[in-house]
Each structure stands twice: as C-alpha cells, then as structure tokens.
Protein backbone atom coordinates (compact mmCIF):
# COMPACT_ATOMS: atom_id res chain seq x y z
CA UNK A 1 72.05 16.81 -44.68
CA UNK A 2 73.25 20.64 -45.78
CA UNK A 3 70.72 20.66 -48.33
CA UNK A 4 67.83 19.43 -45.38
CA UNK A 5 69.15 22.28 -43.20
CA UNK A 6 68.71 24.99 -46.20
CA UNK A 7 65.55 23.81 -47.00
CA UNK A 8 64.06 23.70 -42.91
CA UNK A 9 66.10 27.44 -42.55
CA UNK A 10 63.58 28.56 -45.73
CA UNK A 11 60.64 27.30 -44.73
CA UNK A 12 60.36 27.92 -40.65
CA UNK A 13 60.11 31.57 -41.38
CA UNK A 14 57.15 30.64 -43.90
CA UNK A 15 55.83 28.59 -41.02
CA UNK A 16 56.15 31.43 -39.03
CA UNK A 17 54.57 34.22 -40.73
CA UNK A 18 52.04 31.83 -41.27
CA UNK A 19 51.28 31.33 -37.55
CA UNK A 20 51.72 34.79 -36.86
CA UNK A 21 49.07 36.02 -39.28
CA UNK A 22 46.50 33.07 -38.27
CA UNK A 23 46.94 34.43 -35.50
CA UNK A 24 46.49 38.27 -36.12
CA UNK A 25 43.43 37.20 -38.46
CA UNK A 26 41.35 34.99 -35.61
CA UNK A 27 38.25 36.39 -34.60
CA UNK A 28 37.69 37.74 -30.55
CA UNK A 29 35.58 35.08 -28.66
CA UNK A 30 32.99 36.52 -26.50
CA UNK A 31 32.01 35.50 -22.93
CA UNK A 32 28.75 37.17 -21.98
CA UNK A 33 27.78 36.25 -18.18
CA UNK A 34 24.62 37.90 -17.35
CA UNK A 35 23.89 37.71 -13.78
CA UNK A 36 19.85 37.55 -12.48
CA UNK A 37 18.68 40.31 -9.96
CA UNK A 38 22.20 40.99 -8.69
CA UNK A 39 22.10 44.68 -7.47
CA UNK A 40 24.92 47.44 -8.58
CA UNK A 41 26.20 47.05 -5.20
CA UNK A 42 26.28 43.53 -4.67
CA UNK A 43 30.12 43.08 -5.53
CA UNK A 44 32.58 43.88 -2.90
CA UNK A 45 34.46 45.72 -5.61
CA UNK A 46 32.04 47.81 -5.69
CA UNK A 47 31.96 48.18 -1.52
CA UNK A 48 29.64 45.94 0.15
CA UNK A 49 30.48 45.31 3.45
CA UNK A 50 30.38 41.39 3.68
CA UNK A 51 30.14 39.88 -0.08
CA UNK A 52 33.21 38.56 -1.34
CA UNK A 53 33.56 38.49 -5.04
CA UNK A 54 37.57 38.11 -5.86
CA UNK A 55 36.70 36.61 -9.69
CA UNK A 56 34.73 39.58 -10.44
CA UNK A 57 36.83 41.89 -8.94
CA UNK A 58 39.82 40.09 -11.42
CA UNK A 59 37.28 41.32 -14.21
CA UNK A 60 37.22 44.97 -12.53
CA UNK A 61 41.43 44.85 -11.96
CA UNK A 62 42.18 43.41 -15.57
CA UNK A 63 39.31 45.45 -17.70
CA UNK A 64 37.20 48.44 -17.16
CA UNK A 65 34.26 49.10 -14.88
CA UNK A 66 31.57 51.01 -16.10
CA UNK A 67 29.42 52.54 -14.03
CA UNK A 68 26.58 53.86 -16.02
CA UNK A 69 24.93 50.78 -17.75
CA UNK A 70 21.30 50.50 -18.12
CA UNK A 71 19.23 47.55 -19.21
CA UNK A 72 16.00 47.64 -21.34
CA UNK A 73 13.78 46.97 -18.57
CA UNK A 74 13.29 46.42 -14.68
CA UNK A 75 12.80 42.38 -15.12
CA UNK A 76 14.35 39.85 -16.56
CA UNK A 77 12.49 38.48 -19.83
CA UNK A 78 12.02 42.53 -21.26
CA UNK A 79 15.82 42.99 -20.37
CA UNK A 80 17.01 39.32 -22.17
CA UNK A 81 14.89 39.96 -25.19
CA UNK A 82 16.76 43.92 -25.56
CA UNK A 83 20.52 41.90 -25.43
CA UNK A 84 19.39 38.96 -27.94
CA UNK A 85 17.87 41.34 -30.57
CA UNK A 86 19.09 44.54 -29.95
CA UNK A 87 15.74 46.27 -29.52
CA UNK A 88 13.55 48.08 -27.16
CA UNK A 89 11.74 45.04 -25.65
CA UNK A 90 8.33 47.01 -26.21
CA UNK A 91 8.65 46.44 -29.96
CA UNK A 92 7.85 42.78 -29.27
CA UNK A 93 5.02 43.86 -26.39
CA UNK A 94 7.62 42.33 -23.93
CA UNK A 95 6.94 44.34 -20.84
CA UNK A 96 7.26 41.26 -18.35
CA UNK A 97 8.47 38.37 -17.23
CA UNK A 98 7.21 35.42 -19.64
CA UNK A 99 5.13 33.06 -17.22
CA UNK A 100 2.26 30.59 -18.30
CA UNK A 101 -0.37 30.82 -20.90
CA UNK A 102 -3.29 32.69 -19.31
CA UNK A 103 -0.75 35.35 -17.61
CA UNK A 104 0.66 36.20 -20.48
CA UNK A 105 -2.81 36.51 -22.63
CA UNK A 106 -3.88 38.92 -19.60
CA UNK A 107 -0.84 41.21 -20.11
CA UNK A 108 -0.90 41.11 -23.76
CA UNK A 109 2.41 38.91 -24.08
CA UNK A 110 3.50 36.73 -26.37
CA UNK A 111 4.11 33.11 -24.59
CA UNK A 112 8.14 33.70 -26.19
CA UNK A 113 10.00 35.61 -28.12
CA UNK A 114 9.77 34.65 -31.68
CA UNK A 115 12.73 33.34 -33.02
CA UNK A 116 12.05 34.82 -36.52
CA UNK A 117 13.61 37.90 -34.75
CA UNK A 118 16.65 39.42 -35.55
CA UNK A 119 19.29 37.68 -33.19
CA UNK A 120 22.47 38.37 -31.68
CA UNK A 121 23.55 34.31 -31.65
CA UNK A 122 22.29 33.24 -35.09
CA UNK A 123 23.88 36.74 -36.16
CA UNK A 124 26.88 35.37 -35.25
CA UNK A 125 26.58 31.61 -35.87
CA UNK A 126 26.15 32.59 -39.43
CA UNK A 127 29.26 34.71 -39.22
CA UNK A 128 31.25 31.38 -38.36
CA UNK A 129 30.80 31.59 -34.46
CA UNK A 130 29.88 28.50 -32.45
CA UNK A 131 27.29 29.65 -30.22
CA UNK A 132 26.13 28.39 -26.76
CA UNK A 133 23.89 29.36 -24.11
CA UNK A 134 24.29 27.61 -20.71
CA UNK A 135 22.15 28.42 -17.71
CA UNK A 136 19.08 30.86 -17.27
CA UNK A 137 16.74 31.19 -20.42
CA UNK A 138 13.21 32.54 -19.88
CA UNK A 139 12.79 33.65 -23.42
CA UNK A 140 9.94 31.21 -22.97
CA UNK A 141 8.69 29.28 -19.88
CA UNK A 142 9.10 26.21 -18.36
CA UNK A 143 5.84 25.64 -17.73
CA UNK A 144 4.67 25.94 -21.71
CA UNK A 145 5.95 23.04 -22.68
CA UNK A 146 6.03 23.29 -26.76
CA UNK A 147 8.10 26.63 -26.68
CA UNK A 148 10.96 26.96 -28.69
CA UNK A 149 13.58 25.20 -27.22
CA UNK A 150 17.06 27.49 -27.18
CA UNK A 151 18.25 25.62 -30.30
CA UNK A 152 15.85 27.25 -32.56
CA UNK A 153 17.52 31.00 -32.25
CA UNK A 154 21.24 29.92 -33.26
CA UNK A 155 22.63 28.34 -30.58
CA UNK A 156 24.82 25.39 -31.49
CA UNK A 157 24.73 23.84 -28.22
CA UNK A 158 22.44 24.65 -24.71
CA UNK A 159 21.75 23.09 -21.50
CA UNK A 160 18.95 25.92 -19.76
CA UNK A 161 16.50 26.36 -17.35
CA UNK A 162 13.18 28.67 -17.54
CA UNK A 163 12.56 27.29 -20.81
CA UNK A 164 10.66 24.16 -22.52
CA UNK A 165 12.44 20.36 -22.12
CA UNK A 166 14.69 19.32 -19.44
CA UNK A 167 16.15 21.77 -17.03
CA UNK A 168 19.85 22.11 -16.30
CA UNK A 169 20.85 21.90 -12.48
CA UNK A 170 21.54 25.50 -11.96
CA UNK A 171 25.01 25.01 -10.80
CA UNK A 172 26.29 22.95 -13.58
CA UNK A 173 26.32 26.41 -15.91
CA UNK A 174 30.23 26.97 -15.96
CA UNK A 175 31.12 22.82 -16.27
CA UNK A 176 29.46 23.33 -19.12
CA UNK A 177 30.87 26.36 -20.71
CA UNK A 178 34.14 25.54 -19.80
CA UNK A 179 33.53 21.90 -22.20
CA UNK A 180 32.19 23.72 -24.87
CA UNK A 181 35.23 26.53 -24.87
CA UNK A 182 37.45 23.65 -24.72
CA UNK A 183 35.95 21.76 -27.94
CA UNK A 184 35.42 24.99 -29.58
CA UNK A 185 39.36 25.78 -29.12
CA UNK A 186 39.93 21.99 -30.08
CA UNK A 187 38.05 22.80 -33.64
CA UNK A 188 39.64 25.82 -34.11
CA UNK A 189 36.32 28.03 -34.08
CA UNK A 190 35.61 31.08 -32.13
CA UNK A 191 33.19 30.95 -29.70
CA UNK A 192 30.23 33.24 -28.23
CA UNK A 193 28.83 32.18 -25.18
CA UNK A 194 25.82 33.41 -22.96
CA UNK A 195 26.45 32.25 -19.10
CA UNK A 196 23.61 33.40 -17.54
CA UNK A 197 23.49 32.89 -14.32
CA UNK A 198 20.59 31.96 -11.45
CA UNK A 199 22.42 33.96 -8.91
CA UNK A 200 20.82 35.62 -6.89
CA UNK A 201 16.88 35.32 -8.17
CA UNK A 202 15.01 33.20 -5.29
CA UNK A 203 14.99 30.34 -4.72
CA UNK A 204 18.09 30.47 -3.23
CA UNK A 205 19.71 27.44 -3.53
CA UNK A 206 22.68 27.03 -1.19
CA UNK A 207 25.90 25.04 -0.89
CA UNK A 208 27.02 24.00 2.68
CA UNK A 209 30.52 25.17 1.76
CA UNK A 210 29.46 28.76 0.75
CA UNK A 211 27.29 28.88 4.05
CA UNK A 212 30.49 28.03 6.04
CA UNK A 213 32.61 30.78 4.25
CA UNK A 214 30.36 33.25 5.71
CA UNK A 215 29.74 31.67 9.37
CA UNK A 216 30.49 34.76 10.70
CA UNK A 217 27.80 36.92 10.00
CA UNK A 218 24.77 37.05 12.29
CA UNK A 219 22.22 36.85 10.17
CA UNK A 220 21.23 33.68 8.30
CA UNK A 221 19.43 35.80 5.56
CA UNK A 222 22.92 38.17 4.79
CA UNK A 223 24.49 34.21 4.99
CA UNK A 224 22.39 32.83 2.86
CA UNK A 225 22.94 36.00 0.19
CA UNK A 226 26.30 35.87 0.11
CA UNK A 227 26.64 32.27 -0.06
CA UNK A 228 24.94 32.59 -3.42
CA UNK A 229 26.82 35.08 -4.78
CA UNK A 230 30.10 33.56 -3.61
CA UNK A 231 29.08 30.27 -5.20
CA UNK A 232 27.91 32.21 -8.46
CA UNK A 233 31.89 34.09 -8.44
CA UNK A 234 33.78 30.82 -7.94
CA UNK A 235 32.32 29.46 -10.90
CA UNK A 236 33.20 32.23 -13.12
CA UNK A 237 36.51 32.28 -11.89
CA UNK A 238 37.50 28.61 -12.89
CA UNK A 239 35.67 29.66 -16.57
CA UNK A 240 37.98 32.88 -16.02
CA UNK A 241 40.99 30.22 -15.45
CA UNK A 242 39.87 28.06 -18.03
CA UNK A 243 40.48 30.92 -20.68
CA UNK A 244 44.22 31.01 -18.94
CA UNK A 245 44.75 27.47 -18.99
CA UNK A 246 43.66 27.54 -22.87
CA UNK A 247 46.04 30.62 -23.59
CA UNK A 248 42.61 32.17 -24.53
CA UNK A 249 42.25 35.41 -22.23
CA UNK A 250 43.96 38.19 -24.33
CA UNK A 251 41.51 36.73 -27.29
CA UNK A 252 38.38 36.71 -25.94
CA UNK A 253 36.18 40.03 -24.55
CA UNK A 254 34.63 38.80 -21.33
CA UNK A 255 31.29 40.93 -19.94
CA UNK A 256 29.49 40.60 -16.93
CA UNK A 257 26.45 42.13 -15.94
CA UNK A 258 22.76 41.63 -14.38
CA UNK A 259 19.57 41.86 -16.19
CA UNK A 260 17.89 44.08 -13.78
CA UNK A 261 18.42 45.56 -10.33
CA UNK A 262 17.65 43.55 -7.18
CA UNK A 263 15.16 41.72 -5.78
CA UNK A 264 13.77 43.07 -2.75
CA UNK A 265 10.55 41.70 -0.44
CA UNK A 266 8.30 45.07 -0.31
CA UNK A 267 7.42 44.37 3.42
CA UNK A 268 9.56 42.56 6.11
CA UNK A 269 9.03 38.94 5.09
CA UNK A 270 10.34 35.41 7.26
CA UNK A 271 12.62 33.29 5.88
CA UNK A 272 11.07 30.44 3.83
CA UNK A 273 11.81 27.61 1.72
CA UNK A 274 10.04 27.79 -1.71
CA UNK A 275 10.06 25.47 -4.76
CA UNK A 276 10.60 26.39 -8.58
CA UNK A 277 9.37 24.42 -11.22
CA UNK A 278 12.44 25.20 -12.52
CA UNK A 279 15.17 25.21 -10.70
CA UNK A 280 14.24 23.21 -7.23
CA UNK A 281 13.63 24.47 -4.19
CA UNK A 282 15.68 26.92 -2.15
CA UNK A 283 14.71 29.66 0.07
CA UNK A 284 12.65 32.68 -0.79
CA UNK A 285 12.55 36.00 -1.11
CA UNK A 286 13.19 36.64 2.38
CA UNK A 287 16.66 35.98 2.22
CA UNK A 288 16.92 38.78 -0.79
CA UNK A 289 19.51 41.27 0.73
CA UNK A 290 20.62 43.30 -2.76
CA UNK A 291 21.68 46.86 -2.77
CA UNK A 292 21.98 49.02 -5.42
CA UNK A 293 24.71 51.16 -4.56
CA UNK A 294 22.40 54.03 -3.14
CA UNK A 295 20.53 54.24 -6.33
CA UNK A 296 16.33 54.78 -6.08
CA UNK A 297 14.11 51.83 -6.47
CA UNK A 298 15.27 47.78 -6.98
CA UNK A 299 14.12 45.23 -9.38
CA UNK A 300 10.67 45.67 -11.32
CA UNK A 301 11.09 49.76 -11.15
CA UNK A 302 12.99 51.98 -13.84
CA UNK A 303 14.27 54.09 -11.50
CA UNK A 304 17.94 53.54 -11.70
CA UNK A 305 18.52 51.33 -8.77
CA UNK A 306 15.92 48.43 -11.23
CA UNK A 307 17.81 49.45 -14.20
CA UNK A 308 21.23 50.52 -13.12
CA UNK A 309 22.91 47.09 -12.91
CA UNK A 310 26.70 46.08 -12.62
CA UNK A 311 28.80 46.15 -16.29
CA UNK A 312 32.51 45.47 -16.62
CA UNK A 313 34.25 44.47 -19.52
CA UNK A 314 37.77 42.52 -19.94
CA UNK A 315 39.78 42.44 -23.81
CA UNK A 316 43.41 42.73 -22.88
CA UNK A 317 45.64 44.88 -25.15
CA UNK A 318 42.13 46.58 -26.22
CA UNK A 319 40.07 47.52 -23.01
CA UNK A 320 42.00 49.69 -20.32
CA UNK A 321 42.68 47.67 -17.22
CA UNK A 322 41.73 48.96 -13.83
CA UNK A 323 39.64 51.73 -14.55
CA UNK A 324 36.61 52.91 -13.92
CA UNK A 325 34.35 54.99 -16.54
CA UNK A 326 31.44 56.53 -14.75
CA UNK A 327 30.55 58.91 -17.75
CA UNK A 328 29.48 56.78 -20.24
CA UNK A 329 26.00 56.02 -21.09
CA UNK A 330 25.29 52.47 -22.31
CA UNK A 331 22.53 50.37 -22.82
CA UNK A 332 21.84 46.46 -23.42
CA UNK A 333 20.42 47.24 -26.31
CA UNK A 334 23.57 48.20 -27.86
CA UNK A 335 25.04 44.98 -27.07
CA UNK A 336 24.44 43.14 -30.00
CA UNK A 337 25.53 45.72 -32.91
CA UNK A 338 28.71 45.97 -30.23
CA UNK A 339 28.99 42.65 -30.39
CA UNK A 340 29.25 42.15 -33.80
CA UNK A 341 31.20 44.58 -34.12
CA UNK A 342 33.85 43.00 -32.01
CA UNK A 343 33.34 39.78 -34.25
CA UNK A 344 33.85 42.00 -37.48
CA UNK A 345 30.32 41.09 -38.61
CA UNK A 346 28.01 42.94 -41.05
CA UNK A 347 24.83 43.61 -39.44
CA UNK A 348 22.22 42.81 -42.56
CA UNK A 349 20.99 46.46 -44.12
CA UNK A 350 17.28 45.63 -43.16
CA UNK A 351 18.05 45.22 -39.55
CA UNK A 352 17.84 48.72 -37.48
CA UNK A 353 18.95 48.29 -34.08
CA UNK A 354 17.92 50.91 -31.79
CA UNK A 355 21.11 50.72 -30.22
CA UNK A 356 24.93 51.35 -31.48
CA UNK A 357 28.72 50.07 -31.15
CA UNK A 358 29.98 51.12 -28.25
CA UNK A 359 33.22 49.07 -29.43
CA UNK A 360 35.05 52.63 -28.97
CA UNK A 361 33.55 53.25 -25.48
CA UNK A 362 34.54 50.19 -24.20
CA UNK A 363 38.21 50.90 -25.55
CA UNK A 364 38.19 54.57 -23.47
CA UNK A 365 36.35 57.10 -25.28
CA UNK A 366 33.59 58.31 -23.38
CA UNK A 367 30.30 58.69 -24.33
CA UNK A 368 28.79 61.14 -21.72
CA UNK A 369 25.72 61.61 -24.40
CA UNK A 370 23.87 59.32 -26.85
CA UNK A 371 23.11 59.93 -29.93
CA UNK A 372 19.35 58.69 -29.97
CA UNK A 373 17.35 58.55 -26.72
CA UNK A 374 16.72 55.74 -24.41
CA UNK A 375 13.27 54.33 -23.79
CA UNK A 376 11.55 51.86 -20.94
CA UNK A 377 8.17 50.65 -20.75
CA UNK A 378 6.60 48.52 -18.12
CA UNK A 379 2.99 48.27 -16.85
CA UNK A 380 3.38 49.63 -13.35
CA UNK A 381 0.30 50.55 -10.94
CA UNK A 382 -0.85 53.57 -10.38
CA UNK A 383 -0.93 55.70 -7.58
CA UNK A 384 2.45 54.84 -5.66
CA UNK A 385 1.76 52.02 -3.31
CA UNK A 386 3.17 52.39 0.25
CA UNK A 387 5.06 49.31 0.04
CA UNK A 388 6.33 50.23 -3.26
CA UNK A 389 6.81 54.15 -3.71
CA UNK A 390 9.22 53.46 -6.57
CA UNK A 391 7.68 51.36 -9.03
CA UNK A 392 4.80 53.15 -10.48
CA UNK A 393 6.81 54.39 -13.18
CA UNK A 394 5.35 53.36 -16.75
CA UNK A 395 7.49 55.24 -19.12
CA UNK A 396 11.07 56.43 -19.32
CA UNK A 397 12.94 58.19 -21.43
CA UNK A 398 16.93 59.33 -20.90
CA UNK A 399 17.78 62.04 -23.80
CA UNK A 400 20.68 63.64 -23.86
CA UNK A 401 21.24 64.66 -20.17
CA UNK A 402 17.71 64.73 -19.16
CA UNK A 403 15.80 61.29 -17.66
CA UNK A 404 11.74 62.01 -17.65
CA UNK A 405 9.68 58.79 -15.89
CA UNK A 406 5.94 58.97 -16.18
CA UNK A 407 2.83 57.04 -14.99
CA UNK A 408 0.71 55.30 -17.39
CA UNK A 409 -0.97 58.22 -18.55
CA UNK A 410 1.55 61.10 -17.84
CA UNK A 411 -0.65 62.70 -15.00
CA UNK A 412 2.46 62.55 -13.16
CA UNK A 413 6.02 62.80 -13.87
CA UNK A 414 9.33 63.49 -12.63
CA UNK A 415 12.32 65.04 -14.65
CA UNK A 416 16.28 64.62 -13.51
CA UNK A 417 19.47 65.71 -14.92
CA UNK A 418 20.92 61.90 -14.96
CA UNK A 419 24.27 63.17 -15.86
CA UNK A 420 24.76 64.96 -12.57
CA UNK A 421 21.89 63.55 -10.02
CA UNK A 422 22.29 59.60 -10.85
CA UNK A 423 20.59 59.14 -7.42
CA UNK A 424 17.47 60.98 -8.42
CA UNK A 425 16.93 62.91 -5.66
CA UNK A 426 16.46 66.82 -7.76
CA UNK A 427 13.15 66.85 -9.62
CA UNK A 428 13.36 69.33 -12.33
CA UNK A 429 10.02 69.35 -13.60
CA UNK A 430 8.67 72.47 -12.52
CA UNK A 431 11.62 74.37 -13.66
CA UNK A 432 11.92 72.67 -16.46
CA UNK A 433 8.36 72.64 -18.07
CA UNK A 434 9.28 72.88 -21.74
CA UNK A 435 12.24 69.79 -21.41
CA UNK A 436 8.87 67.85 -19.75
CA UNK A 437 6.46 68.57 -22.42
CA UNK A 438 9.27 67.94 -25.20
CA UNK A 439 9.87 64.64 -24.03
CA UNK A 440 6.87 63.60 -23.39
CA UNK A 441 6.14 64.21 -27.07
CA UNK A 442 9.05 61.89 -27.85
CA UNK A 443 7.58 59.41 -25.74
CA UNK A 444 4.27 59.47 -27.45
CA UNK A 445 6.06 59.26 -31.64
CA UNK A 446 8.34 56.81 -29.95
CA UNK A 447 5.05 54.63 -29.06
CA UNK A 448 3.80 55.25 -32.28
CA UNK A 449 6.61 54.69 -34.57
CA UNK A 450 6.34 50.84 -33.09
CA UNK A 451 2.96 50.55 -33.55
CA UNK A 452 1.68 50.46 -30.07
CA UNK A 453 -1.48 51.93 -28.65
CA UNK A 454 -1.87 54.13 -25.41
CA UNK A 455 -3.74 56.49 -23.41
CA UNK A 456 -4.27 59.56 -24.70
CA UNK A 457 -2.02 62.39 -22.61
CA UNK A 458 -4.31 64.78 -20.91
C-alpha cells in the first residue's frame, strides 16, 4: 500500500503538468456572429431609446467595443465575400447582392463566389479547426439551385438559408451552433463558427413573445423592430451561456458585427406582409426602423452610416473588458489574416490579403492609421436621387486620415478628414485639391492592379 501511495504521489504531478500544458497548448475557438442590416445604433448599448439587447451588451461589458469598423461594401453578398477571403469584394466583380441568373449576368456577377478562392474556413479546417456555418449564406442564391452548397468551401457541418438545397428555419441558427460546440468540445477539437444571423433584413419574422416584451410602444413598426432584434439577442445569449456551461468562454474569441448598415424604405412605406423564397414570410420593409448612430447614409451607400456597422470583440485574459476604442480603423477584410492569426495559422505565401492582423488592436493598441488604404466599389446611380441623396457614391477610398467618395466617373466627389468628422458633414475638397487628385489616382492603379475596366476620369 506505501509503495501504491509513492508511486500515485510521482505520477499526479506528471498528470498535472500534463493537463496544464494541454491546456496552455489548445488552440482559441472562434465565434463569429455576423448580424444582417443591423444599424450601428441598433443596440441599446450603444443608446437606442427602446431596443433591448442585454446579451450583446454582456459582449460590450466583458470585451471591447470598437467603434470604427468598416465592412467591404454597403450590402450583404460584397461584404460576406471580403470576411470569407479576405479581399476587396471587387476583385471577384462582387459589387451586389447575388440574386438569380439573368440579374446577375446584367450586373456582370458571378451567380457565387467560387470556392477555388482563398478561404477563411477551409484555411482553418486544414489547420485542424472544425468549421461550421449556421444561418444566413448568400454566397450563392436560393433560387439557383446547382450552386455550391456551403460544404464545398470548408465547412464541416452547415444548416443555411440564401443558398442552394434545403433552407434552415431562420430561428433554429443558435440550436444549432450550440450542438455543434458541444460535439466539437466532446472530440476535443477547436471550433470556428460563422452565426450569421437573419436579424433584422425583411421579412421580419416575429415571435408573439418578443411582440409582448415590447407592448408598450405605440407603434407596431418600432414593435415589430425590436421584437426582432430582441429575439436575434436571446439566442446569442444562451450560445453566450453555452460557452459558460462548457467552461469554454475564456478560450474562445467571440465577434459580433453586421454586414452592412441598415435597411431603410427610401419613401414612407405601409406596413406589409411579404414572402421570401427563403426564409418565409414576415413583414416588409416598412417595419425597417435602423439607425446608424447619426452617421450619413444606411444600407446600400458607402457613406459611413452603410458601412459603419456595430464590432465588439470578447477573449478574456487577452481583450480589455469594458472599453471602448473609437480610434482604431478596421476593416472586414482583415478578418481572416486576424483570424488566423488568433488560431496560430500560416497564411500560404501565395495568398496576399489586402487586409492585416489586427490581433494587437483588438488586444489595446490602437491603430488610428492603416498601413495600406481602404477601397469600396458599388454601382450606384448617378445624379443623387431625391429619395436617396446618399447612395450615389461609386468609389471610396479611406487613406490615412483622408476618406474621398466619388461617382462613377469622378465628375463629382467629396473629401473628409474621417479621423475627426466621422459624421461627414466638412467637405474638404476644395481646400484640399491636391489630397483629391492624389487619391483619385490611387483609385484608378487600385482598379487596375485587379484587372478591372472603368471610365476614363475627365
């Protein structure tokens, strides 16, 4: 029995070590929820006076807020195809939403994104992730029907909507995340997850329950809004709790954002149901009451109030908790090398992306300044229209501390100092003549270093 006792006293602190440097050596899961249309200001951490978010907030309290995010573009297939390969969405002529076969043709679209391209999941699936996507896809379209399906870009498991095959009930996205976290955790594998959510893109699809929570308000259309986004925070809060429950929170970097500002009718419309092919039927855009936080323009313009979305990041013991940096500069497209980063994965030497790390802005340097510039592109009418005075805006570029937005063939343009007027209300241009003409210039080798054809500048 004295020799069992000497041999148990030698080994548990072999045991230990063990389980102490398993631990020290697992890799960071990743939780990306990517929200659809919701507005900068559509969180009540972030002051709105009637939505309730409380899980998000959590996110805000136990991680950092960041309050100078951009995405790639001011819609949502553009923006998704900048997170999953890191690049400007113009290098793959993405400038739109992916619809059906004869829209696409007439905007010079592809029908999908091709999943020969670089990606963020099979990036990581090769570096011994498992990978899953659960909830909004439109990478492709529902209604082309021999699409890729999300499998073939390095996802071990999906259910998804806005894409070919069957279409997940929009509200069964976290149910499912939270099974695959648990299996993953079961196996012993890190995960990466994309929860992208339907809330808030029309239709609306409401829950009785979330329409009582806000009986008070007056209007059904601010009820019916913040009955979505409720709905759309409860369910990332029992994910949130799942990582808890699972002992998983201080190992995993959780991220939530929106792939583009939000959706707005452009004249008073009536409340109306509508029907996806996708996703059901719900009500429409009348209902859509998104703010961006007093920044210009909404969804579909790249002014910042379309681009300028919502980005807070949680990785306890490495991300400050309950702070706010509204310095840095980000963009989606340096999610992926950030991402891989944080999973201690080699990105392969022929892959460029025209984004960076920003593993050391997320863990409190600031970044007031890039590097590289920033570019948009979107195929936006020309002049203004009434409805719209926002979205005629083409081209973007943010270099530096300058942002320049031109039409489609620079016969107009406006310059700000986005560093100190993030509301764009001080156009610099005629001051500033030479910063206009220089960045126009970088505009124009910009379009031709990815091999894309336009106007020629007057």
């Amino acid at each position: 029995m004295k020799s069992l006792f000497l041999s148990l006293a030698i080994l548990f602190p072999l045991f230990s070590s063990t389980a102490i440097q398993a631990a020290e050596d697992s890799k960071t899961n990743i939780l990306f929820i990517l929200a659809d249309d919701w507005g900068w200001g559509d969180l009540s951490c972030h002051g709105h006076p009637y939505v309730k978010t409380p899980n998000i907030d959590r996110l805000a309290k136990e991680g950092t807020d960041f309050h100078r995010f951009t995405v790639a573009n001011g819609v949502c297939s553009p923006s998704r195809t900048a997170v999953m390969t890191g690049h400007f969405p113009a290098r793959y002529n993405i400038n739109g939403h992916f619809a059906w076969v004869p829209s696409n043709a007439k905007r010079n679209m592809p029908d999908w994104l091709d999943p020969d391209a670089p990606l963020l999941s099979r990036f990581l699936q090769e570096g011994g992730y498992a990978t899953a996507h659960f909830g909004k896809w439109h990478l492709s379209n529902n209604m082309i029907p021999d699409s890729p399906l999300p499998s073939a870009y390095g996802f071990d498991r999906y259910g998804a909507f806005n894409c070919a095959g069957e279409q997940i009930p929009v509200h069964e996205d976290a149910r499912n995340a939270i099974d695959f976290i648990e299996t993953s955790h079961a196996e012993g594998k890190p995960f990466f997850i994309n929860l992208w959510l339907h809330e808030p893109h029309t239709p609306f699809h409401t829950v009785p329950k979330y329409r009582w929570r806000f009986r008070e308000l007056d209007s059904e259309e601010d009820n019916i809004y913040a009955s979505v986004l409720s709905h759309a925070d409860d369910r990332i809060g029992e994910v949130l709790n799942t990582l808890d429950r699972l002992n998983l929170t201080r190992n995993t970097l959780v991220i939530f954002t929106s792939d583009n500002g939000p959706a707005r009718a452009a004249t008073p419309t009536e409340l109306a149901l509508m029907h996806d092919t996708a996703t059901g039927a719900g009500y429409g855009i009348g209902a859509a009451k998104g703010i961006t936080g007093g920044r210009k323009g909404y969804k579909a313009s790249l002014f910042e109030g379309g681009i300028g979305v919502p980005f807070i990041a949680r990785w306890p013991g490495k991300i400050a908790a309950n702070k706010i940096d509204d310095h840095s500069l980000m963009s989606a497209v340096d999610l992926l090398p950030t991402f891989c980063d944080v999973a201690d994965i080699p990105l392969p030497a022929s892959y460029h992306p025209d984004g960076m790390s920003q593993v050391t802005t997320l863990m409190g340097k600031t970044m007031p300044k890039r590097q590289a510039p920033l570019f948009w592109k979107m195929q936006s009418r020309w002049p203004a229209q009434k409805s719209k005075p926002d979205h005629w805006v083409s081209y973007a570029i943010v270099d530096q501390n300058w942002k320049l937005v031109t039409n489609h063939d620079s016969s107009y343009t406006e310059l700000y100092n986005i560093t100190t007027d993030l509301y764009e209300k001080n156009d610099l241009k005629s001051t500033h003549p030479e910063v206009v003409k220089r960045l126009l210039v970088k505009i124009d080798q910009w379009l031709s270093l990815i091999h894309i054809s336009e106007p020629t500048r007057p």
